[in-house]
Protein backbone atom coordinates (compact mmCIF):
# COMPACT_ATOMS: atom_id res chain seq x y z
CA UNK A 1 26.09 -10.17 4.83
CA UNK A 2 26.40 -6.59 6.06
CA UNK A 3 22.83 -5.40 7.33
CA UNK A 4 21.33 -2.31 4.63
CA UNK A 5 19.50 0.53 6.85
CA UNK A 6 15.91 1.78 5.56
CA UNK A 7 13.81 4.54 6.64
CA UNK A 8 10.18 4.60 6.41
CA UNK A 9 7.83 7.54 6.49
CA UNK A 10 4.43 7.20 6.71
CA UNK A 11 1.25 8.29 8.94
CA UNK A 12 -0.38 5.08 8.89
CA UNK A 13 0.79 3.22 11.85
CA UNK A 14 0.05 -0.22 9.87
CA UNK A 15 1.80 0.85 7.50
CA UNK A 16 4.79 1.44 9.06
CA UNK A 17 4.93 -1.91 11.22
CA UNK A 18 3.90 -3.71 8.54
CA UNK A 19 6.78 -2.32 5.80
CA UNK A 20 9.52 -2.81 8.79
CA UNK A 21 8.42 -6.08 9.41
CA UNK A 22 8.81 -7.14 5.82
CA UNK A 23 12.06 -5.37 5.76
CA UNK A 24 13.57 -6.65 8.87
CA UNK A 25 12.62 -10.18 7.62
CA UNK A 26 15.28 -9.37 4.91
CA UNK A 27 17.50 -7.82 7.09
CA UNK A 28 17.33 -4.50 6.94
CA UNK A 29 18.09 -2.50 9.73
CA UNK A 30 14.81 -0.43 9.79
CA UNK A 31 13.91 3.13 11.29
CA UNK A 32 10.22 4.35 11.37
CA UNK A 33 8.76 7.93 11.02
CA UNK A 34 4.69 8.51 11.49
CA UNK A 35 5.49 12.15 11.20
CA UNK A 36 6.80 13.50 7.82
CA UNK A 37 8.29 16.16 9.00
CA UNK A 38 10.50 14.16 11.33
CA UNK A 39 10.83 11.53 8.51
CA UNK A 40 12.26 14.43 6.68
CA UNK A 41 14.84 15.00 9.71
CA UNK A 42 15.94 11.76 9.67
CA UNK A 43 16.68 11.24 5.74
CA UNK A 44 18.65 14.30 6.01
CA UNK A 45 20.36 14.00 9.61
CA UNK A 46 21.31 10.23 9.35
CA UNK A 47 22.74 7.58 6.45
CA UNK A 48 20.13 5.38 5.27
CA UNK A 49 21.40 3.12 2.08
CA UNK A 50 16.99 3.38 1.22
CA UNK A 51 14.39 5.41 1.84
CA UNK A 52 10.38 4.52 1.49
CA UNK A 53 8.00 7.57 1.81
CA UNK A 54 4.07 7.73 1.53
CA UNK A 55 2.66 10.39 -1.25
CA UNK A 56 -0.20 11.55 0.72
CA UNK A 57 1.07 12.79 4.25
CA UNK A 58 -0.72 15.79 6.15
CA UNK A 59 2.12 18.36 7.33
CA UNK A 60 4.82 17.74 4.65
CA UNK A 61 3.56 15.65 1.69
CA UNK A 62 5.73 12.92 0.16
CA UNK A 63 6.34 14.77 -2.95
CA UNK A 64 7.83 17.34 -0.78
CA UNK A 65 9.96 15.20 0.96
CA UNK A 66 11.33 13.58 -2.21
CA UNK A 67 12.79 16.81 -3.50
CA UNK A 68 14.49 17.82 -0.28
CA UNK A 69 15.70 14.46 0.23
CA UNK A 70 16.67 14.45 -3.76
CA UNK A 71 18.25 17.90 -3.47
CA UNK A 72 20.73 17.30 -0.55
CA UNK A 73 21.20 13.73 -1.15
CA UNK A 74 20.72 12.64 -4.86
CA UNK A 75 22.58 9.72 -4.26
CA UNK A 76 19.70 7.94 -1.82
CA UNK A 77 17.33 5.74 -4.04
CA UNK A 78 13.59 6.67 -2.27
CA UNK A 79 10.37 4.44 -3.01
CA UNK A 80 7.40 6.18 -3.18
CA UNK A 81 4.24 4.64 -1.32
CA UNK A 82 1.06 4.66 -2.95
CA UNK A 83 -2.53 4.05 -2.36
CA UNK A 84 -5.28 3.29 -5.29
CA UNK A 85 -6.18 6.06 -7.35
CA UNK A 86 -2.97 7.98 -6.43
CA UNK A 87 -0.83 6.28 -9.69
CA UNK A 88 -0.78 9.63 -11.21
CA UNK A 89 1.20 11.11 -8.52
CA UNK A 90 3.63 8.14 -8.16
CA UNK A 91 4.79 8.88 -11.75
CA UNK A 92 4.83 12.68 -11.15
CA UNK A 93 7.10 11.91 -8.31
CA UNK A 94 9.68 9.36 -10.51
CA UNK A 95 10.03 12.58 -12.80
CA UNK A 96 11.15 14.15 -9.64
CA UNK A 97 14.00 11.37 -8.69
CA UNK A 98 12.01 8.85 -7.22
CA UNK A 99 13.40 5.28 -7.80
CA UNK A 100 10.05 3.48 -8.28
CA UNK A 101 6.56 3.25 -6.61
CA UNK A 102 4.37 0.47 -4.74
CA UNK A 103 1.08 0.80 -4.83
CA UNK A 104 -1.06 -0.48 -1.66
CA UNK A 105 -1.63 -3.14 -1.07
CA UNK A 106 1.55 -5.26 -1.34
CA UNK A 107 2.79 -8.37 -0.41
CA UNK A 108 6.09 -9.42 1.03
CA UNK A 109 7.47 -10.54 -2.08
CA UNK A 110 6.38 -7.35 -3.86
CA UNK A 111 7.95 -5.06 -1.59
CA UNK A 112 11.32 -6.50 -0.94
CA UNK A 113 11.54 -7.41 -4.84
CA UNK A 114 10.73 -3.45 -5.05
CA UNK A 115 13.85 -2.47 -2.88
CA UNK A 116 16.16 -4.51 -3.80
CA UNK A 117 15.17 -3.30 -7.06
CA UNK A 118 15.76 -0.05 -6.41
CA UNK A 119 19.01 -0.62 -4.36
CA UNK A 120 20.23 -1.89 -8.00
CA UNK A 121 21.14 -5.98 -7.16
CA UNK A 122 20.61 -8.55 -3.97
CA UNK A 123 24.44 -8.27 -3.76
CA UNK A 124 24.08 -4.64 -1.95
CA UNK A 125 27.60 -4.96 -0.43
CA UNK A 126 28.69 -5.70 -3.77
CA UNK A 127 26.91 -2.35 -5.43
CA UNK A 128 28.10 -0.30 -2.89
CA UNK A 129 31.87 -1.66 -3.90
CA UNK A 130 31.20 -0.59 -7.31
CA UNK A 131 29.16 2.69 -6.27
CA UNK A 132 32.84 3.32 -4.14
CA UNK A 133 34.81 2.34 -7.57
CA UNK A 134 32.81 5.18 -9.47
CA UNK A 135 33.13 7.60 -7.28
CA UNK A 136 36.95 7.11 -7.24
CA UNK A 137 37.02 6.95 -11.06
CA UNK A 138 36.13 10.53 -12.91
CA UNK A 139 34.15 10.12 -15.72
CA UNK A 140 33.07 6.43 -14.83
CA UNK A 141 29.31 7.36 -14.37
CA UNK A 142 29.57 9.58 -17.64
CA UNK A 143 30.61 6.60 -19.82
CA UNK A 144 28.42 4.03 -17.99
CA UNK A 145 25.22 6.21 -18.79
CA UNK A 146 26.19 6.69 -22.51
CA UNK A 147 26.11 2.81 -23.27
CA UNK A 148 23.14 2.28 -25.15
CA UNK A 149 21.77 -1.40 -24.53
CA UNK A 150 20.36 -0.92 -28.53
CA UNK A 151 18.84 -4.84 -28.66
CA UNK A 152 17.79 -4.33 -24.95
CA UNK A 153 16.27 -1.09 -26.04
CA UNK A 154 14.29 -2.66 -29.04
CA UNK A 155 13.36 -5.40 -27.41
CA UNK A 156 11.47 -3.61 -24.46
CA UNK A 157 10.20 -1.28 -27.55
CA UNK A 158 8.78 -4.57 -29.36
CA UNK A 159 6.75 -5.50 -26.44
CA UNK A 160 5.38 -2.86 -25.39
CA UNK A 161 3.62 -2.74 -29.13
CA UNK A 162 2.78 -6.46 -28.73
CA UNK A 163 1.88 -7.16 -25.34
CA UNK A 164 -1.16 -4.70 -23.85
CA UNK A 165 -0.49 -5.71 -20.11
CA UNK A 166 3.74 -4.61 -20.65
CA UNK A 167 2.32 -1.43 -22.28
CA UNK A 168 0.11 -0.28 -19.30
CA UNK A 169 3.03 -1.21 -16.81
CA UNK A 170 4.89 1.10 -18.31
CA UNK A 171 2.92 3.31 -19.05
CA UNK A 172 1.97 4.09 -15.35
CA UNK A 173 5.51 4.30 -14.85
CA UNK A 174 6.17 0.90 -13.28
CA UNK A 175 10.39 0.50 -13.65
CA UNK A 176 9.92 -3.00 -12.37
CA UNK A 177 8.78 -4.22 -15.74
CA UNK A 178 12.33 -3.75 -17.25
CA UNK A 179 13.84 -5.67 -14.66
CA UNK A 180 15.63 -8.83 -16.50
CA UNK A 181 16.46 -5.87 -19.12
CA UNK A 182 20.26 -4.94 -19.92
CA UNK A 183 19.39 -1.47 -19.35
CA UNK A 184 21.26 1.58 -17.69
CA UNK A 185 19.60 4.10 -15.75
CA UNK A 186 19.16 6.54 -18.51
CA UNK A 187 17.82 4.06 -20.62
CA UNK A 188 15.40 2.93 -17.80
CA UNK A 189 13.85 6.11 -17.20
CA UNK A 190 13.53 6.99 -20.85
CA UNK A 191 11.43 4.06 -21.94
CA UNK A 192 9.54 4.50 -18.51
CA UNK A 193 8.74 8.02 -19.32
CA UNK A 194 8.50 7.95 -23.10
CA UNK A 195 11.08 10.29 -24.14
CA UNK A 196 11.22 10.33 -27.67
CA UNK A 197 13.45 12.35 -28.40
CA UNK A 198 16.39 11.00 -26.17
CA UNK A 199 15.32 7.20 -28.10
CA UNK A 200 15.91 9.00 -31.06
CA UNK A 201 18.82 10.40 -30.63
CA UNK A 202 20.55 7.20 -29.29
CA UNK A 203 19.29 4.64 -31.32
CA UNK A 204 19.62 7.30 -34.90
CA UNK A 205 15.93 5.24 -35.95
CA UNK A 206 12.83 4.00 -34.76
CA UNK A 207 10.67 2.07 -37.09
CA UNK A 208 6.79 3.07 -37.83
CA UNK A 209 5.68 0.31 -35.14
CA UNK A 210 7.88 2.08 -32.32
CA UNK A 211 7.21 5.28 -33.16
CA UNK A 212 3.45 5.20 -33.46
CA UNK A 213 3.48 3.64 -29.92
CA UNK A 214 5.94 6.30 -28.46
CA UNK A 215 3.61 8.86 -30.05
CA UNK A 216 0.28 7.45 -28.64
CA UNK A 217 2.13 7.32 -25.54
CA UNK A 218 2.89 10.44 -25.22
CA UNK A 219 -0.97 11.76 -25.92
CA UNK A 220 -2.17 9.64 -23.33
CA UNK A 221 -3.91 11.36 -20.55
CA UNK A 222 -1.71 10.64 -17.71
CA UNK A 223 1.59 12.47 -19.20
């Protein structure tokens, strides 16, 4: 199994030995940064197939860092580190690019299930085959991200009316509740962010149950 590299930035010396640790477990080949701004360095300088930053960071914050790392290398999936109370800016930053958040404190199990997540399947040397193939392939990404997953789609739409605890996931931008979806990235990030207009315009109809939600969504403090 080929070993996936990771790069963690974060002030908080626990932090960091305790994320590698984890990570390393899974084997990942893991680099450390307690300084943002050489964090920074790194994610641009060297290859990493993941990147996990911290929000608040003196120096260079991590909403900084996502958007340089997000403007020269759009490719690299980057999990944002979160303490309590700081949810608002962990869904500020996935409008920015970022993959997904993990709030402090996590477990093991929560934070590899949260990469592996983000790198897209357990099978990485498998998703980097097909990330190869669609690169190779014009237009491959383009038709992948127009599939619409319509039953997927409803279904996720469904639950969130029924089921109050899958409502406030999502609503604080949690992406990890659709996993075990048949959902593309577009389709992720629109029911993680609400956008009603991109639902509509896919699916042609949303019923008065789906719509009422997606409107009370949107009015809700946080967005």
């Amino acid at each position: 199994m080929s070993i996936v590299s990771a790069l963690v930035i974060d002030d908080e010396k626990v932090v960091c030995d305790s994320v590698s640790a984890i990570l390393a477990e899974g084997n990942f080949k893991v680099d450390v940064s307690l300084n943002s701004r050489e964090g920074l360095e790194k994610a641009l300088r060297d290859n990493y197939d993941v990147i996990l930053t911290d929000i608040m960071m003196p120096e260079i914050d991590g909403m900084d860092v996502l958007r340089d790392i997000k403007s020269s290398k759009p490719h690299v999936p980057v999990l944002m580190i979160t303490g309590y109370g700081s949810v608002q800016s962990a869904v500020e930053a996935m409008r920015l690019g970022a993959a997904d958040y993990i709030e402090k404190p996590f477990d093991p199990e929560q934070l590899l299930g949260a990469v592996q997540a983000v790198l897209g399947r357990r099978d990485l040397p498998a998703a980097q085959a097909t990330q190869a193939v669609r690169q190779s392939t014009p237009g491959m990404d383009a038709q992948e991200e127009t599939l619409v997953h319509r039953d997927a789609i409803l279904r996720v739409l469904e639950r969130a009316v029924q089921d109050p605890d899958f409502n406030a996931a999502l609503l604080y931008g949690q992406s990890r509740a659709l996993d075990g979806y048949e959902l593309n990235a577009a389709e992720r990030y629109a029911l993680v962010t609400g956008d009603l207009h991109w639902l509509q315009e896919q699916l042609g109809f949303l019923d008065t149950h789906h719509y009422n939600w997606l409107m009370t969504r949107l009015g809700a403090e946080i967005w």
